[in-house]
C-alpha atoms as a PDB file:
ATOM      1  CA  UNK A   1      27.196  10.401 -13.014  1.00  0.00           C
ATOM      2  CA  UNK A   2      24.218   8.024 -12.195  1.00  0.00           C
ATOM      3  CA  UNK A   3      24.229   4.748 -11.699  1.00  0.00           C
ATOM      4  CA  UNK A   4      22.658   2.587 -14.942  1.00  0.00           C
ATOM      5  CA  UNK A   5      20.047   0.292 -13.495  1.00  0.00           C
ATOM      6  CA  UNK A   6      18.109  -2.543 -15.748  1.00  0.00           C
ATOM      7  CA  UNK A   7      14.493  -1.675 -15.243  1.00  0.00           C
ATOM      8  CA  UNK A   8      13.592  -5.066 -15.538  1.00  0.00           C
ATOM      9  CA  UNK A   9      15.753  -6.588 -12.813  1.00  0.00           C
ATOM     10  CA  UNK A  10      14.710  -3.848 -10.554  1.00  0.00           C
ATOM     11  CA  UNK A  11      11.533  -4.644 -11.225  1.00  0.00           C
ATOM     12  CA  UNK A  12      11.866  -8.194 -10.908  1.00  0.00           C
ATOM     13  CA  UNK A  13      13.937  -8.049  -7.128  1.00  0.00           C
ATOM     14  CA  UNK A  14      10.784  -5.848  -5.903  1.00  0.00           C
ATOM     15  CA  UNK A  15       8.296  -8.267  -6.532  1.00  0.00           C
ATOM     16  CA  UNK A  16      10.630 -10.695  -5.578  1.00  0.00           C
ATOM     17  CA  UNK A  17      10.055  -8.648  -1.690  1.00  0.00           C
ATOM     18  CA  UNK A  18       6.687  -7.929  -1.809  1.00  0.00           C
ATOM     19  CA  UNK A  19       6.594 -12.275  -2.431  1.00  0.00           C
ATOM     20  CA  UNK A  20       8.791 -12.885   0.647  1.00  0.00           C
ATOM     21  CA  UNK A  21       6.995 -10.388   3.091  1.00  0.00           C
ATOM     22  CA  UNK A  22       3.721 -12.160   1.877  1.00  0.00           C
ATOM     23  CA  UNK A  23       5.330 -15.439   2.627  1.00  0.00           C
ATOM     24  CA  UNK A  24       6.247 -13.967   5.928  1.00  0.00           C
ATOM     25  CA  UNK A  25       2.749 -12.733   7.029  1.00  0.00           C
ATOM     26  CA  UNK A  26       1.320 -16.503   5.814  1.00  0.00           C
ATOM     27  CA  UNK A  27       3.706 -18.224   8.081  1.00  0.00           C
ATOM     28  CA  UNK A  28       2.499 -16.338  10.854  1.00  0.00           C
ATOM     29  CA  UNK A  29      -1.156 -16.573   9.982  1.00  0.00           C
ATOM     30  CA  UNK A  30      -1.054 -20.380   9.172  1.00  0.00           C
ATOM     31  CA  UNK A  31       1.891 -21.775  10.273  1.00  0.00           C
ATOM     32  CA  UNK A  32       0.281 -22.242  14.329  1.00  0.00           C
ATOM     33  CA  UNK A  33      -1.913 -24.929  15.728  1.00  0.00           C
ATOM     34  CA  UNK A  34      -5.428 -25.128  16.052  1.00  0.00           C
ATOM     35  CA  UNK A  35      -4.521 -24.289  19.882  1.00  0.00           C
ATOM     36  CA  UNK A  36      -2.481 -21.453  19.228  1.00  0.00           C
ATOM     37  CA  UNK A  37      -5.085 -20.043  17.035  1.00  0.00           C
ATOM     38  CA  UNK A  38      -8.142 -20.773  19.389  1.00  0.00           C
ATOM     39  CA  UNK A  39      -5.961 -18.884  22.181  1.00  0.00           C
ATOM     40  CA  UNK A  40      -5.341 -15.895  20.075  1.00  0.00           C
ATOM     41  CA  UNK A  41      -9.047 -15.277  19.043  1.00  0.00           C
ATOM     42  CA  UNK A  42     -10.071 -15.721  22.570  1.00  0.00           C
ATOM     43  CA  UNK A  43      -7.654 -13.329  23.791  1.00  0.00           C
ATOM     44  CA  UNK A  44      -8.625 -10.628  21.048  1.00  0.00           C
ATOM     45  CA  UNK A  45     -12.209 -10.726  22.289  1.00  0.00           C
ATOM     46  CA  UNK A  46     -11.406 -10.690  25.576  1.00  0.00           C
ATOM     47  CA  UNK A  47      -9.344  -7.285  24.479  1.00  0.00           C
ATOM     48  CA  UNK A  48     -12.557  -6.433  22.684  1.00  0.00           C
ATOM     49  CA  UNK A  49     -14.744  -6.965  25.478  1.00  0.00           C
ATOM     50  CA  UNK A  50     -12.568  -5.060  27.849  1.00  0.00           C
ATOM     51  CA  UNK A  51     -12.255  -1.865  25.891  1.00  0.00           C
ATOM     52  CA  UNK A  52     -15.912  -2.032  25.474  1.00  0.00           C
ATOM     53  CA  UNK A  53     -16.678  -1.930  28.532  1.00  0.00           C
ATOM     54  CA  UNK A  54     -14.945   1.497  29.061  1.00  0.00           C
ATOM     55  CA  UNK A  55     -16.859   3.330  26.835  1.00  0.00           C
ATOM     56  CA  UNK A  56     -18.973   5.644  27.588  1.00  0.00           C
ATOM     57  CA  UNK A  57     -22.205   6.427  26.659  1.00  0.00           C
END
């Protein structure tokens, strides 16, 4: 037989993950120095800039 759930805990414990994931992606987005950050958008466009470069026309 299957397994009685309560909808509303279930329900409840989901959000509850979708909050800590959320929590997890702001740590990483601004949880790092002005540095850090300044380092990582230079190194995107250089990434940028490079694959650009390769394409043809």
């Amino acid at each position: 037989m299957a397994e009685i759930i309560n909808l509303n805990k279930a329900r409840k414990a989901k959000a509850k993950a979708g909050d800590k994931t959320r929590a997890a992606e702001n740590r990483l987005a601004f949880g790092r120095s002005k540095a850090d950050k300044r380092k990582a958008e230079a190194e995107k466009a250089l990434a940028e800039r490079r694959l650009d470069e390769h394409e043809r026309e």
